[in-house]
N, C-alpha and C. Protein backbone atom coordinates (compact mmCIF):
# COMPACT_ATOMS: atom_id res chain seq x y z
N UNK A 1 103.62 81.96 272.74
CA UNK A 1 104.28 82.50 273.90
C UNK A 1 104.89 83.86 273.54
N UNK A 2 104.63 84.70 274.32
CA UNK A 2 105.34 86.45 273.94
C UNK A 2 106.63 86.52 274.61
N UNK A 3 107.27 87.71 274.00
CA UNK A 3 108.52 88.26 274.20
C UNK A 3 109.11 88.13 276.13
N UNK A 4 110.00 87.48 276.69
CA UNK A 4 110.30 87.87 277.65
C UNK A 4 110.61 89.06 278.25
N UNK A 5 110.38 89.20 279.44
CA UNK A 5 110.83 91.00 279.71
C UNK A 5 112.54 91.22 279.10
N UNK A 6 113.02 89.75 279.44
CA UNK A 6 114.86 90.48 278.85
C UNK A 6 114.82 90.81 277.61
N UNK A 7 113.92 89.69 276.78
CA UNK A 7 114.02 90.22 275.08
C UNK A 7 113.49 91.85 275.05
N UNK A 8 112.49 92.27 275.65
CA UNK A 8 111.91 93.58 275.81
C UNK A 8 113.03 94.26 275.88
N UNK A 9 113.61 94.58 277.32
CA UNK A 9 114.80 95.04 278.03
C UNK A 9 115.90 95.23 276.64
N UNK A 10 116.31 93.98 276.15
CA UNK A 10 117.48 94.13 275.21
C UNK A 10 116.74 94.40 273.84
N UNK A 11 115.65 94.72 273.56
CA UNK A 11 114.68 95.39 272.20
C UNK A 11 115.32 96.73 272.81
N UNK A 12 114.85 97.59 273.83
CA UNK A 12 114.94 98.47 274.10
C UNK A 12 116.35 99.27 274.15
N UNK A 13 116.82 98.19 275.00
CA UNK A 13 118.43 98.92 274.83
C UNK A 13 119.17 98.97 273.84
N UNK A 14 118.67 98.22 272.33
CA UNK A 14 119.34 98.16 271.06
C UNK A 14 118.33 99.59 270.52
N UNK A 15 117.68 100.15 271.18
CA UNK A 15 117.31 101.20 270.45
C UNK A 15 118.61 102.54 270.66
N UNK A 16 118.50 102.38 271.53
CA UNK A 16 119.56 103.97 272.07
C UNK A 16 121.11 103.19 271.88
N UNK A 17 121.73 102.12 272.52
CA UNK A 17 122.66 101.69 272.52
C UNK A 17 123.31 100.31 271.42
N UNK A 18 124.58 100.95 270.74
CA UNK A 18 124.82 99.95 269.80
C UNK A 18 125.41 99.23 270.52
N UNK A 19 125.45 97.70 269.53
CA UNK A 19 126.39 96.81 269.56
C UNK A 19 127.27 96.68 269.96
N UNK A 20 128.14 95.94 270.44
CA UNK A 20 129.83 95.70 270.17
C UNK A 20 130.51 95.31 269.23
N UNK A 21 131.44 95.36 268.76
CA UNK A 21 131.73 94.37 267.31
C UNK A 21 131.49 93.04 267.66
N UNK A 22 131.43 92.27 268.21
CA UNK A 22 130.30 90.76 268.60
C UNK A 22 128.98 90.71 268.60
N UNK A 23 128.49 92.14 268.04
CA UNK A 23 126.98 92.22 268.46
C UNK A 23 126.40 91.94 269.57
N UNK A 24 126.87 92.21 271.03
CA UNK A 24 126.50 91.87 272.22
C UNK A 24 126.66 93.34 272.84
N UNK A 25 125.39 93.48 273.65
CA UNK A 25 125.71 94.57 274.20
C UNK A 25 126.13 94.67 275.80
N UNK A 26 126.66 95.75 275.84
CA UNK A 26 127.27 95.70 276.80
C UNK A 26 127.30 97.16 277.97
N UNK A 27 126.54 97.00 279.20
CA UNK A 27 126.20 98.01 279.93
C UNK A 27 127.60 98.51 280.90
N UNK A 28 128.52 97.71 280.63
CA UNK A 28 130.04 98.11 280.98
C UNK A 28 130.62 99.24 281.09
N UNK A 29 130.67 100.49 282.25
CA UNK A 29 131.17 101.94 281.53
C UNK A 29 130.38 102.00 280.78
N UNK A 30 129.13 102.52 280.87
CA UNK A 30 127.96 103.15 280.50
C UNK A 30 127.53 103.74 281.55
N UNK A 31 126.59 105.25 281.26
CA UNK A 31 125.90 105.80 282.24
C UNK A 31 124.48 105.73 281.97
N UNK A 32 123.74 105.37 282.68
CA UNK A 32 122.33 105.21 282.38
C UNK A 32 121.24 106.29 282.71
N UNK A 33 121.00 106.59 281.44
CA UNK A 33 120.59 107.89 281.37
C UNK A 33 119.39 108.58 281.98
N UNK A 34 119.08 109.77 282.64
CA UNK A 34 118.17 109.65 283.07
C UNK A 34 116.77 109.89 282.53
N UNK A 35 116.84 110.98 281.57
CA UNK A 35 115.47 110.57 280.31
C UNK A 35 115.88 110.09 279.20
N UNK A 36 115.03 109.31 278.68
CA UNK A 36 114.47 108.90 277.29
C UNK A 36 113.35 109.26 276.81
N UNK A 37 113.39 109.61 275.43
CA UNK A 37 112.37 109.60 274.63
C UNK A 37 112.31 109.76 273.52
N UNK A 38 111.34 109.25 272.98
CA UNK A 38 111.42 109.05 271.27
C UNK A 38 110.18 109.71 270.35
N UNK A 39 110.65 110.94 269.57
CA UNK A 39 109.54 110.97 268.80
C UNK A 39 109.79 110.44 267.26
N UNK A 40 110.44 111.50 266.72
CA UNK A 40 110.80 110.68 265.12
C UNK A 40 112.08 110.20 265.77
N UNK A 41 113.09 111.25 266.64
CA UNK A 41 114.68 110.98 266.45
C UNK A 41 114.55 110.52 268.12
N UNK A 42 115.63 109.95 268.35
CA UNK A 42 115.67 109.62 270.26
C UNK A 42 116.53 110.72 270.59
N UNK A 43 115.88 110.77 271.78
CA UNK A 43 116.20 112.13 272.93
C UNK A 43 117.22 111.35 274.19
N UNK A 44 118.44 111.45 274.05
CA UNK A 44 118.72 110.69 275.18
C UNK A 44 119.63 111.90 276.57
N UNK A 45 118.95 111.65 277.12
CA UNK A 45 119.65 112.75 278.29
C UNK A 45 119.87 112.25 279.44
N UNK A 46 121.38 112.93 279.73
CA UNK A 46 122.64 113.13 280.36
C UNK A 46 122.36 114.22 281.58
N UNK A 47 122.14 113.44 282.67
CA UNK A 47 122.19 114.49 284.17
C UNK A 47 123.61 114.98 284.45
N UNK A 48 123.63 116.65 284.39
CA UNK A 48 124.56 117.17 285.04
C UNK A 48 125.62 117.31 283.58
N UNK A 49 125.50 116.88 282.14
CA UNK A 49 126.36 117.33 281.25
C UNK A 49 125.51 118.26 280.54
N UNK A 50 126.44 118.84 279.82
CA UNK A 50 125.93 119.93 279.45
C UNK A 50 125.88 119.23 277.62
N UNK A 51 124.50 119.81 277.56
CA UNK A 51 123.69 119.26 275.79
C UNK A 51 123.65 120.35 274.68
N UNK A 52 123.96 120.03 273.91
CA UNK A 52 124.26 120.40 272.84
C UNK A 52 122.97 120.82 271.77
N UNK A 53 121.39 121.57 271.59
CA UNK A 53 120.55 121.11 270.99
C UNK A 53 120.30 122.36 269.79
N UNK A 54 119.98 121.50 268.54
CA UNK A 54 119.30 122.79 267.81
C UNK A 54 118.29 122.49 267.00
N UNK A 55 117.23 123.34 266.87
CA UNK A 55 116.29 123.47 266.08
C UNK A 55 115.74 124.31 265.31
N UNK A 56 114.65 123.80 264.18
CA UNK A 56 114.93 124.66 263.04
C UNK A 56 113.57 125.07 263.03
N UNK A 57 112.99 126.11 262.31
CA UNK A 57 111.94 126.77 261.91
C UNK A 57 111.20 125.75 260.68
N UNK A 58 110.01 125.73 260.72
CA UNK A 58 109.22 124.82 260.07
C UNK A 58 109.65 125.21 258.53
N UNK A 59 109.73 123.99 257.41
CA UNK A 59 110.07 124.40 256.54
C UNK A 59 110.87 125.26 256.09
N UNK A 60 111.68 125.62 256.78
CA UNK A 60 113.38 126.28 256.99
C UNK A 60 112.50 127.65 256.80
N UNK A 61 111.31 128.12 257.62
CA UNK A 61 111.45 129.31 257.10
C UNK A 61 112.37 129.89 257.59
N UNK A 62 112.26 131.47 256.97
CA UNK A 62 113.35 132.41 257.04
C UNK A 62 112.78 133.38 258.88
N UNK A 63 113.40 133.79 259.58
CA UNK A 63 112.79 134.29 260.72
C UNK A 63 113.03 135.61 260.21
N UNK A 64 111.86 136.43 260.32
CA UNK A 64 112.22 138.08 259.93
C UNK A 64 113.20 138.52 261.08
N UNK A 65 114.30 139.70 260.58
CA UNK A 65 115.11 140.36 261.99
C UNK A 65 114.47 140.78 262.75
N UNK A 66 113.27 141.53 262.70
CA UNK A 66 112.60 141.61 263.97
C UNK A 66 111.67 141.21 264.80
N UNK A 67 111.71 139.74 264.64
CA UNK A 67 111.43 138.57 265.77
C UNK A 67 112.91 137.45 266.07
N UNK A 68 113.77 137.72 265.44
CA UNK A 68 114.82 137.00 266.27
C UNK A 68 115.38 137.40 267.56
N UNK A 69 114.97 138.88 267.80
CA UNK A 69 115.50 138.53 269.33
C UNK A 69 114.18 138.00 270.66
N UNK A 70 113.15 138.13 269.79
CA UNK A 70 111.69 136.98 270.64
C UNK A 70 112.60 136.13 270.74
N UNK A 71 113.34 135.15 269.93
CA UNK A 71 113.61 134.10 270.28
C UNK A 71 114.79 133.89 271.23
N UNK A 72 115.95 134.84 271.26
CA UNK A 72 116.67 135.14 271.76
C UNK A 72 116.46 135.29 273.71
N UNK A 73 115.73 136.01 273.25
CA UNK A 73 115.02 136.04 274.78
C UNK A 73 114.41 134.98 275.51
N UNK A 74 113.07 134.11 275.22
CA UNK A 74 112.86 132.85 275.00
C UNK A 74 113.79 131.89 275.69
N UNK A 75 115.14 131.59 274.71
CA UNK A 75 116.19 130.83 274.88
C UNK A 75 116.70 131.26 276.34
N UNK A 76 116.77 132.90 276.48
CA UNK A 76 117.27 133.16 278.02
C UNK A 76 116.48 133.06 278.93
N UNK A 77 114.69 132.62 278.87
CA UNK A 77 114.08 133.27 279.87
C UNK A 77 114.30 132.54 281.31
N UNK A 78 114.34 131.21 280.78
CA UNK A 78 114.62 130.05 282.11
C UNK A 78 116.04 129.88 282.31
N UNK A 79 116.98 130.71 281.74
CA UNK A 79 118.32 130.71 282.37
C UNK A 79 118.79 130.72 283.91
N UNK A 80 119.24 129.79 284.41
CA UNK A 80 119.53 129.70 285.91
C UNK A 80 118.45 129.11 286.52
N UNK A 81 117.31 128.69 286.30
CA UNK A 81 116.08 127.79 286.77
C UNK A 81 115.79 126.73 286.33
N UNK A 82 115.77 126.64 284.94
CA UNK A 82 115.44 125.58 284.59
C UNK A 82 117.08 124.65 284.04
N UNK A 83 117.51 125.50 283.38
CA UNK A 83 118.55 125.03 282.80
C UNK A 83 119.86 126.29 282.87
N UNK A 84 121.01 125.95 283.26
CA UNK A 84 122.80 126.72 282.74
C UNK A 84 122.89 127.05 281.74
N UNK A 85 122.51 128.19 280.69
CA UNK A 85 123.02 128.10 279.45
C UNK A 85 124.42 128.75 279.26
N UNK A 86 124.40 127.95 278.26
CA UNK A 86 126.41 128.63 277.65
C UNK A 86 126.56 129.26 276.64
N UNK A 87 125.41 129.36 276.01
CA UNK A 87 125.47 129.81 274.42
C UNK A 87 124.37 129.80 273.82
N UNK A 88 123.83 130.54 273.13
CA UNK A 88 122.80 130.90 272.37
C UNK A 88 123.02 131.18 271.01
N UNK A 89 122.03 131.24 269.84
CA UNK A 89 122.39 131.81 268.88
C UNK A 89 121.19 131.36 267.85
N UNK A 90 120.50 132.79 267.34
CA UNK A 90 119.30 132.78 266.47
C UNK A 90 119.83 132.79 265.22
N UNK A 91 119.90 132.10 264.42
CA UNK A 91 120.11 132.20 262.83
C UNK A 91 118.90 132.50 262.14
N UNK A 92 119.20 132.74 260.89
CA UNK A 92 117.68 132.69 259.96
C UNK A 92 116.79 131.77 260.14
N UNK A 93 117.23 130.52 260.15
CA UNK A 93 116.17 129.71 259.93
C UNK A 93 116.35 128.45 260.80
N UNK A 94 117.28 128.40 262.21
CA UNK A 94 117.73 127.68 263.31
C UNK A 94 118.05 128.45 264.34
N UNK A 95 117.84 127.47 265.23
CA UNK A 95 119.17 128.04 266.58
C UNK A 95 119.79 126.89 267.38
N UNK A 96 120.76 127.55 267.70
CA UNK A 96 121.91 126.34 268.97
C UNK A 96 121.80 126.95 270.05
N UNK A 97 121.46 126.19 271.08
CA UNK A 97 121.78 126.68 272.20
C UNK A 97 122.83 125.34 272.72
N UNK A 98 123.64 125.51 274.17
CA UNK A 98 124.42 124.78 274.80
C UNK A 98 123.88 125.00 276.16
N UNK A 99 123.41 124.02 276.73
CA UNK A 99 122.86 124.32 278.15
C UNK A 99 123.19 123.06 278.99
N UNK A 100 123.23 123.00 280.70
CA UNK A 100 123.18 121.88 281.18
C UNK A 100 121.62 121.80 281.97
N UNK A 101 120.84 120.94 281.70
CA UNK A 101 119.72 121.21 282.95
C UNK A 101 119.89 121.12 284.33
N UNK A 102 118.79 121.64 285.11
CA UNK A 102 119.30 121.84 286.36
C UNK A 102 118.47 121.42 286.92
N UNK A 103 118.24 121.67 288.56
CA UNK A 103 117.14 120.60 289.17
C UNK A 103 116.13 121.24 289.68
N UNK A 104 115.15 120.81 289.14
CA UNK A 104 113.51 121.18 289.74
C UNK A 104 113.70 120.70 291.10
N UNK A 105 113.38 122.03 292.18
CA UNK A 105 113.59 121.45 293.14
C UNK A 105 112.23 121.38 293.90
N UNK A 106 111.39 121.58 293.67
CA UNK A 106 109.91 121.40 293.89
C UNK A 106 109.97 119.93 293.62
N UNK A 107 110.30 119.52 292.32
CA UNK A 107 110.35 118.14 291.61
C UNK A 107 110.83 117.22 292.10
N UNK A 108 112.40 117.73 292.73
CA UNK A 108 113.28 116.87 292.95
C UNK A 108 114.16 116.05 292.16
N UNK A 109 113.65 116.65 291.11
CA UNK A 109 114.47 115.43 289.53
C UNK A 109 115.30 117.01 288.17
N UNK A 110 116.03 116.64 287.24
CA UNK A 110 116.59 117.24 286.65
C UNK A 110 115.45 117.60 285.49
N UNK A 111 115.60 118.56 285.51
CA UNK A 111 114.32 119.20 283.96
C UNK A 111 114.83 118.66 282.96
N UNK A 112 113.56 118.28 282.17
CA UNK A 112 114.11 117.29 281.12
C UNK A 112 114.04 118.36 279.76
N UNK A 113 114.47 117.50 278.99
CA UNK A 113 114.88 118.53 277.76
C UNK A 113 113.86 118.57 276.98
N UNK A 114 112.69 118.09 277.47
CA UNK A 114 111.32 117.91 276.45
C UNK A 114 111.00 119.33 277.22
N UNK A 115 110.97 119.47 278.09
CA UNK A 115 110.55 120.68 279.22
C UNK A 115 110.77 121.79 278.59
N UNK A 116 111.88 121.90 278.49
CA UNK A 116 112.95 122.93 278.31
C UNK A 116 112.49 123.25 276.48
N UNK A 117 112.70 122.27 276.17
CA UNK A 117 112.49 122.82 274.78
C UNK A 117 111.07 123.31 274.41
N UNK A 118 110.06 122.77 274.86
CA UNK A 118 108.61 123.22 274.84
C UNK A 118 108.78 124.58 275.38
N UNK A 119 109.41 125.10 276.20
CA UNK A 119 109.03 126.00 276.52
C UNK A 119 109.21 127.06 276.10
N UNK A 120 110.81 126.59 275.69
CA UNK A 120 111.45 127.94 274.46
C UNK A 120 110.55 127.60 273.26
N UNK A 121 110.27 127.28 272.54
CA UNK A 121 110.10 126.91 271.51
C UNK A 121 108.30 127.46 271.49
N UNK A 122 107.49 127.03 272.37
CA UNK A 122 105.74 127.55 272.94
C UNK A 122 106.25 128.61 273.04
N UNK A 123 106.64 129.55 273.83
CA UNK A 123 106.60 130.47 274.30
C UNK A 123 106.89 131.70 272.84
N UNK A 124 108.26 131.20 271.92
CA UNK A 124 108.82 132.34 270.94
C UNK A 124 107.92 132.04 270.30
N UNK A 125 107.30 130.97 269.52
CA UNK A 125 105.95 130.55 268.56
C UNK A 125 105.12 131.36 268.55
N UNK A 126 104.50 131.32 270.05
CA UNK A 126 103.33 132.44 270.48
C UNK A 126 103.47 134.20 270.24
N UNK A 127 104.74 134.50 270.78
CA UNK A 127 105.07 135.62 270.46
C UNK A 127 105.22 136.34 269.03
N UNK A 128 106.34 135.15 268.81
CA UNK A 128 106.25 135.21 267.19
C UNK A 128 105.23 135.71 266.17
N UNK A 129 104.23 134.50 266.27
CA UNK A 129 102.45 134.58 266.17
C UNK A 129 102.01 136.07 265.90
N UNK A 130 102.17 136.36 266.89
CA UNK A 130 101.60 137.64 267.78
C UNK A 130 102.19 138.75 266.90
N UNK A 131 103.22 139.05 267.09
CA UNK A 131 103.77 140.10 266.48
C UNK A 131 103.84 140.11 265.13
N UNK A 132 103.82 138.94 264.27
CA UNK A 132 103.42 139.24 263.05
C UNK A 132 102.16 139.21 262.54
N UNK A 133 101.09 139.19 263.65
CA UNK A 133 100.03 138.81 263.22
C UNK A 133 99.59 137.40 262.35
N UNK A 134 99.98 136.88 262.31
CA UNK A 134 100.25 134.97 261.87
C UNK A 134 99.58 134.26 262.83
N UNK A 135 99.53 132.92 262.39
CA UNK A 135 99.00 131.94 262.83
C UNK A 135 99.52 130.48 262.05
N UNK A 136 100.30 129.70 262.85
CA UNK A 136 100.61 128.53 262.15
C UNK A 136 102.12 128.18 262.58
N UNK A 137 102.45 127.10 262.08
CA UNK A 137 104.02 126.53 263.13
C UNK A 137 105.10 127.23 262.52
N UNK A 138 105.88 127.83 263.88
CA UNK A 138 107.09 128.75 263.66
C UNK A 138 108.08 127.24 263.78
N UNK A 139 108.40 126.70 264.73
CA UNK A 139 109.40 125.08 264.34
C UNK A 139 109.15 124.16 264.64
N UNK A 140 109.85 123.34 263.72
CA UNK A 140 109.78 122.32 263.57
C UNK A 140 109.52 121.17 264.77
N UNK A 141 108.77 119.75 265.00
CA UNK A 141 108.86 119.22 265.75
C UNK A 141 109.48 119.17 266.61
N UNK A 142 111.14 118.16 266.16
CA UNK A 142 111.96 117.48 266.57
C UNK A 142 113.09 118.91 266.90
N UNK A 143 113.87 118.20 267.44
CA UNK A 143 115.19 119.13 267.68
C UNK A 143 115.90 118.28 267.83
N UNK A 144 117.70 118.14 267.57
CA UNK A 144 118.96 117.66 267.24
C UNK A 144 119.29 117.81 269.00
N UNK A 145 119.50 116.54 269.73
CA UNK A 145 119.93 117.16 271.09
C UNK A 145 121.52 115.88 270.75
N UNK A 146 122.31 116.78 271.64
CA UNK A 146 123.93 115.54 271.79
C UNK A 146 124.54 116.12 273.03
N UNK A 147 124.22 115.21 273.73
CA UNK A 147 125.08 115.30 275.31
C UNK A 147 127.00 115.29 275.11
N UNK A 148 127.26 116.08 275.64
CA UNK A 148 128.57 116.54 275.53
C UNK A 148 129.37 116.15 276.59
N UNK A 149 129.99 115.03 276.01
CA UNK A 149 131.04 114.31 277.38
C UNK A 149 132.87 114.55 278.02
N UNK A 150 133.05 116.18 277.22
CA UNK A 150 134.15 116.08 277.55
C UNK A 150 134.35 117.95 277.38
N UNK A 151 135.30 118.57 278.68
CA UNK A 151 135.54 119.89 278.15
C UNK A 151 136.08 120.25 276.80
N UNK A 152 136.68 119.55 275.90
CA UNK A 152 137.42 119.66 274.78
C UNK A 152 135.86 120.02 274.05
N UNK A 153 135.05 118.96 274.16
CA UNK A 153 134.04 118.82 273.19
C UNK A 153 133.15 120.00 273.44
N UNK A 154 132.88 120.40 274.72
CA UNK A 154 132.15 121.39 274.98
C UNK A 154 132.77 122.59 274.37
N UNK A 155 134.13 123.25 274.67
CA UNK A 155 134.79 124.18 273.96
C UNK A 155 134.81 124.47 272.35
N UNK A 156 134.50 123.02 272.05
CA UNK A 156 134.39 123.11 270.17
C UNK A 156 133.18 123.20 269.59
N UNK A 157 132.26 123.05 270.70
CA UNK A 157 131.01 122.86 269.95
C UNK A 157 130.78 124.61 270.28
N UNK A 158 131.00 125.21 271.45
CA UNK A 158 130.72 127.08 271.66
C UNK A 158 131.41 126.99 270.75
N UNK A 159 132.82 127.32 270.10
CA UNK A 159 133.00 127.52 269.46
C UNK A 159 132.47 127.42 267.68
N UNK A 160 131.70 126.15 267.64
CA UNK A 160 131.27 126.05 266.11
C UNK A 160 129.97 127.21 266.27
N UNK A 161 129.38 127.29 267.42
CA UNK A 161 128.18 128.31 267.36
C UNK A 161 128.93 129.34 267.34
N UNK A 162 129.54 129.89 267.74
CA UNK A 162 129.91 131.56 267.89
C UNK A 162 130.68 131.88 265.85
N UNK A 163 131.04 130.84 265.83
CA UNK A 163 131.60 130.79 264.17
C UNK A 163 130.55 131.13 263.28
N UNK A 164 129.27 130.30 263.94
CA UNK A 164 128.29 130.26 262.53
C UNK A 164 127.62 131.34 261.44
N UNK A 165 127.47 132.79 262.53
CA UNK A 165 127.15 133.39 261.51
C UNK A 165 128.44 134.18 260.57
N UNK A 166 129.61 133.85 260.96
CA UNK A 166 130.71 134.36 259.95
C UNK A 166 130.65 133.51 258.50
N UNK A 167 130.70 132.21 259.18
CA UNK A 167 130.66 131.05 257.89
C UNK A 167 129.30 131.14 257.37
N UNK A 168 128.70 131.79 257.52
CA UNK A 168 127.35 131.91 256.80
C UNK A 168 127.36 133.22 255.67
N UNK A 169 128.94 134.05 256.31
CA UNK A 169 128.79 135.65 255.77
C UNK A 169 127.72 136.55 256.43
N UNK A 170 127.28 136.30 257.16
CA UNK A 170 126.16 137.36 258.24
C UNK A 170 127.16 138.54 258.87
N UNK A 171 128.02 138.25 258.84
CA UNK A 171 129.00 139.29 260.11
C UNK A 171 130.47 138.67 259.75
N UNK A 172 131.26 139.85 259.87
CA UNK A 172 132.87 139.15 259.60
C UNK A 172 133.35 138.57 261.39
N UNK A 173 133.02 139.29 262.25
CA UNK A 173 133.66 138.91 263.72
C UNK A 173 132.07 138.42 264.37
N UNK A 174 132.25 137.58 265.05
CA UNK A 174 130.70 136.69 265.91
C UNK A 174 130.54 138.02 266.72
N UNK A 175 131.48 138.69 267.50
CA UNK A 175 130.53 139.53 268.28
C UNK A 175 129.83 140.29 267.60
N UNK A 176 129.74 141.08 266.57
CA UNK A 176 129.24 141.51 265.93
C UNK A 176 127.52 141.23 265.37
N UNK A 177 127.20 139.95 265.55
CA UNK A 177 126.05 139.39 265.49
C UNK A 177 125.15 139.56 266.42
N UNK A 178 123.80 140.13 266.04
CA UNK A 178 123.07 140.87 267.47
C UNK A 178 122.36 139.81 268.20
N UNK A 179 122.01 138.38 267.60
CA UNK A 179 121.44 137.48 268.17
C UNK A 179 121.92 136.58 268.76
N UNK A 180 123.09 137.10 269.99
CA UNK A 180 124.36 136.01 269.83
C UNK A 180 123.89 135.75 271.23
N UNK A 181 124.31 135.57 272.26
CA UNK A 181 124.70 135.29 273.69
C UNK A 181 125.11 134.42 274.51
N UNK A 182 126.28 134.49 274.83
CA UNK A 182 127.21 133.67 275.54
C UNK A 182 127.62 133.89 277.21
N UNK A 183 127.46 132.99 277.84
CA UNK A 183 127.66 133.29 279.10
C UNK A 183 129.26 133.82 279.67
N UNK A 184 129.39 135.41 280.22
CA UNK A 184 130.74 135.49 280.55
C UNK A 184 131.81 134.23 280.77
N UNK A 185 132.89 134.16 280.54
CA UNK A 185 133.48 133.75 281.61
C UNK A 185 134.38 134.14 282.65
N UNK A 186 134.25 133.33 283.99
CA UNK A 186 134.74 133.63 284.84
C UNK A 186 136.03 132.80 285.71
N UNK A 187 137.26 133.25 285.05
CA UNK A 187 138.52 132.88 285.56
C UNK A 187 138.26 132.37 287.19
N UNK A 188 138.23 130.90 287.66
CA UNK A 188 138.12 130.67 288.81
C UNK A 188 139.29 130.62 289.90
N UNK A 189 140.58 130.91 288.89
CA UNK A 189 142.18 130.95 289.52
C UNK A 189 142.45 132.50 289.83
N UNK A 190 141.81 133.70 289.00
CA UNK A 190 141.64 134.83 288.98
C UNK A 190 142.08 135.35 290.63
N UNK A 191 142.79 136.11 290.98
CA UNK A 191 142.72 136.74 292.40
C UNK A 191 141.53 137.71 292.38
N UNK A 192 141.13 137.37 293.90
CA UNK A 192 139.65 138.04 294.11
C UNK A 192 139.76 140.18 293.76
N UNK A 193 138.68 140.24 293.20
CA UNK A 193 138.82 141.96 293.67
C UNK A 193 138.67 142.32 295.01
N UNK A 194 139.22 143.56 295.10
CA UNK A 194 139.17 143.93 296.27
C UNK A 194 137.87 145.14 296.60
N UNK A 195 136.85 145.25 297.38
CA UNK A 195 135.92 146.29 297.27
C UNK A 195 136.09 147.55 297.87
């Protein structure tokens, strides 16, 4: 006799979701997410929060300076369509971005982060490619994604990106870093200008 659909169901949900200290799980105050997916690492995504993702260049290569802003660009091209970004940032041999996805409205559903990342990721590859005359993988598979559930957390995580290339020694002040980009902000208590 095979697995019942609940044993399935609770196989499945012990993949993404732990235990309790009773080892029972529990869908209690949980949000149920709207993609999943698994290649080596699980992808779990959060409609309407803003995700946290970074990825690295195959075999940590090193990115020459003049294809990091291909990638830079890339990271911005679907800004405001596909996905909100908050933050960007090309390192040598990674990048972070902070984005929330947004809604395909042809689709009707939220762009998923497999989307999103194929596209940055195809798109700078190709270019990449191109301009150095190369052929072969600029990054890595997988990418590090973490849905961000709280303004505190969102504020610390821009902040650990805008830090990174100081703590690396690349630049003493983040603005200073040419591969940086962060979305203004805009004081919403601010009194309006006047035209």
């Amino acid at each position: 006799m095979g697995p019942s659909c609940i044993d399935i169901t609770i196989k499945t949900l012990r993949s993404f979701a732990p235990p309790d200290s009773r080892d029972r799980l529990s869908l209690h105050g949980s949000v149920v997410p709207q993609a999943f997916y698994r290649r080596r690492l699980p992808h779990l995504q959060h409609d309407f929060k803003p995700h946290f993702v970074t990825f690295c260049t195959h075999k940590r290569w090193i990115l020459p300076e003049c294809v990091r802003s291909i990638v830079l660009e890339s990271c911005l091209h679907d800004n405001g369509t596909k996905f909100d970004l908050r933050v960007a940032i090309v390192m040598p041999d990674h990048v972070h971005m902070i984005f929330t996805p947004q809604i395909n409205a042809q689709a009707m559903e939220v762009c998923s982060l497999a989307e999103i990342m194929d596209a940055v990721k195809g798109a700078s590859a190709h270019k990449i490619n191109k301009v150095l005359g190369r052929k072969g993988r600029v990054w890595q598979t997988e990418s590090f994604d973490h849905a961000l559930r709280s303004s505190e957390s969102l504020d610390a995580r821009i902040a650990y990106v805008l830090e990174n290339p100081v703590r690396r020694g690349l630049v003493r002040l983040s603005p200073d870093y040419p591969w940086l980009w962060r979305k203004p902000f805009v004081n919403p208590f601010a009194p309006a200008l006047k035209s």
